[in-house]
Protein backbone atom coordinates (compact mmCIF):
# COMPACT_ATOMS: atom_id res chain seq x y z
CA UNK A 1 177.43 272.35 296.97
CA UNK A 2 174.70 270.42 295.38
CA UNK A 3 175.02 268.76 291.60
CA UNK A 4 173.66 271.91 290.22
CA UNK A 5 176.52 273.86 291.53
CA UNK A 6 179.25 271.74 290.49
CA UNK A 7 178.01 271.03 287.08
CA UNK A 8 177.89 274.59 286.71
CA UNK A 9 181.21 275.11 287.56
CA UNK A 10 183.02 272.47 285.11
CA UNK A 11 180.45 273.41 282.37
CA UNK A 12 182.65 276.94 283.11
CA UNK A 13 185.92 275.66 283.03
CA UNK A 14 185.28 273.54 279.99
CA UNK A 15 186.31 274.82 276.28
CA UNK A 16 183.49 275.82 273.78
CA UNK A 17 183.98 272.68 271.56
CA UNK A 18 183.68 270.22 274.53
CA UNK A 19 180.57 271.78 275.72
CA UNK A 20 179.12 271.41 271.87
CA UNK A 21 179.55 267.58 272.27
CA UNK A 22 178.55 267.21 275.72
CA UNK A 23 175.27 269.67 274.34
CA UNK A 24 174.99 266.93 271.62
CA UNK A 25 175.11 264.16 273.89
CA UNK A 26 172.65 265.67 276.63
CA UNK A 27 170.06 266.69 273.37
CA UNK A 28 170.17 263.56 272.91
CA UNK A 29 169.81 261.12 275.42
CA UNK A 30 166.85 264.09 276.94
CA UNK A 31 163.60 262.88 275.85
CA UNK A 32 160.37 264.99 276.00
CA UNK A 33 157.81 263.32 273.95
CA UNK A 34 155.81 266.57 273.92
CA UNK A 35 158.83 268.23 272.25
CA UNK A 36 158.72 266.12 269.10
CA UNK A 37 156.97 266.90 266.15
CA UNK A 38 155.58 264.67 263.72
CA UNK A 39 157.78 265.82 260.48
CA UNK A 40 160.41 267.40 261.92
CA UNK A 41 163.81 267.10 260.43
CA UNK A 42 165.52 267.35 263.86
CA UNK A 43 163.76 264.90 266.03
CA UNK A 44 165.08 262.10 266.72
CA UNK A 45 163.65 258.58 266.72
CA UNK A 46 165.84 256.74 269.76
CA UNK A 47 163.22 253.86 270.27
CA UNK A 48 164.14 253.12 266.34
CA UNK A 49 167.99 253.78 267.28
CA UNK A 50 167.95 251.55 270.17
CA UNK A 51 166.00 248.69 268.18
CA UNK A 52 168.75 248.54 265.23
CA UNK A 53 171.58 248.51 268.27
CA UNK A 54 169.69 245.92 270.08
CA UNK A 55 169.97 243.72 266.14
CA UNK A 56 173.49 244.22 266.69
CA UNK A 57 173.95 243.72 270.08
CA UNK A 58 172.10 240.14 268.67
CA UNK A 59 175.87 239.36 266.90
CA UNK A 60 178.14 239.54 269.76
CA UNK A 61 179.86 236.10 270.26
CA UNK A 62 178.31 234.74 267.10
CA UNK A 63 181.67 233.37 266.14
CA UNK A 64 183.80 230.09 266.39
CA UNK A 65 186.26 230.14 269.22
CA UNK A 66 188.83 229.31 267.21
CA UNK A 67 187.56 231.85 264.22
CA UNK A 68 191.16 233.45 263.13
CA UNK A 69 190.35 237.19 262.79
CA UNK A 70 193.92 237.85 261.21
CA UNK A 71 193.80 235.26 258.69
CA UNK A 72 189.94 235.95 257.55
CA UNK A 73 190.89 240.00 257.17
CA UNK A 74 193.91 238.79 255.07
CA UNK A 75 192.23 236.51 252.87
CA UNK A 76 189.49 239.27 252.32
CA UNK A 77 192.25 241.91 251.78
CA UNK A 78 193.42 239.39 248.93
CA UNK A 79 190.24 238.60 247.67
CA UNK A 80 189.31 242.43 247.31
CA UNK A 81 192.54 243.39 246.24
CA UNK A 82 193.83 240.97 244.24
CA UNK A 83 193.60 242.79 240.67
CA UNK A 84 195.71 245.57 241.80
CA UNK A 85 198.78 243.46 242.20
């Protein structure tokens, strides 16, 4: 059975809303540069996409090792919420 085949099958077995998100996903990741048109609404932009995860891709491991996640949230939570007490 080639990969055809068997995608065929599970794409019958699957329910309606899981084959609207793996449409979604396919659509997207699918790129035909004829297909896009200048001021369409639809089209997506993935070089733009993949530029602003790249930026935060850049963050990863900018912290201190011994950076205290729990104690920053709570001192933010207090800061924010402070005037509500």
């Amino acid at each position: 059975m080639s990969t055809l085949e068997k995608t065929i099958v599970l794409l019958q077995e699957m329910p309606e809303q899981s084959l609207e998100s793996l449409y979604d996903f396919i659509r997207s990741i699918w790129l035909h540069p004829d297909s896009k048109t200048k001021h369409s609404e639809n089209s997506v932009d993935i070089s733009e996409s993949m530029e602003g995860f790249r930026v935060l891709q850049s963050f990863a491991g900018t912290l201190p090792a011994d950076f205290d996640y729990k104690k920053e949230l709570d001192e933010m939570r207090e800061e924010k919420y402070a005037r509500f007490n």
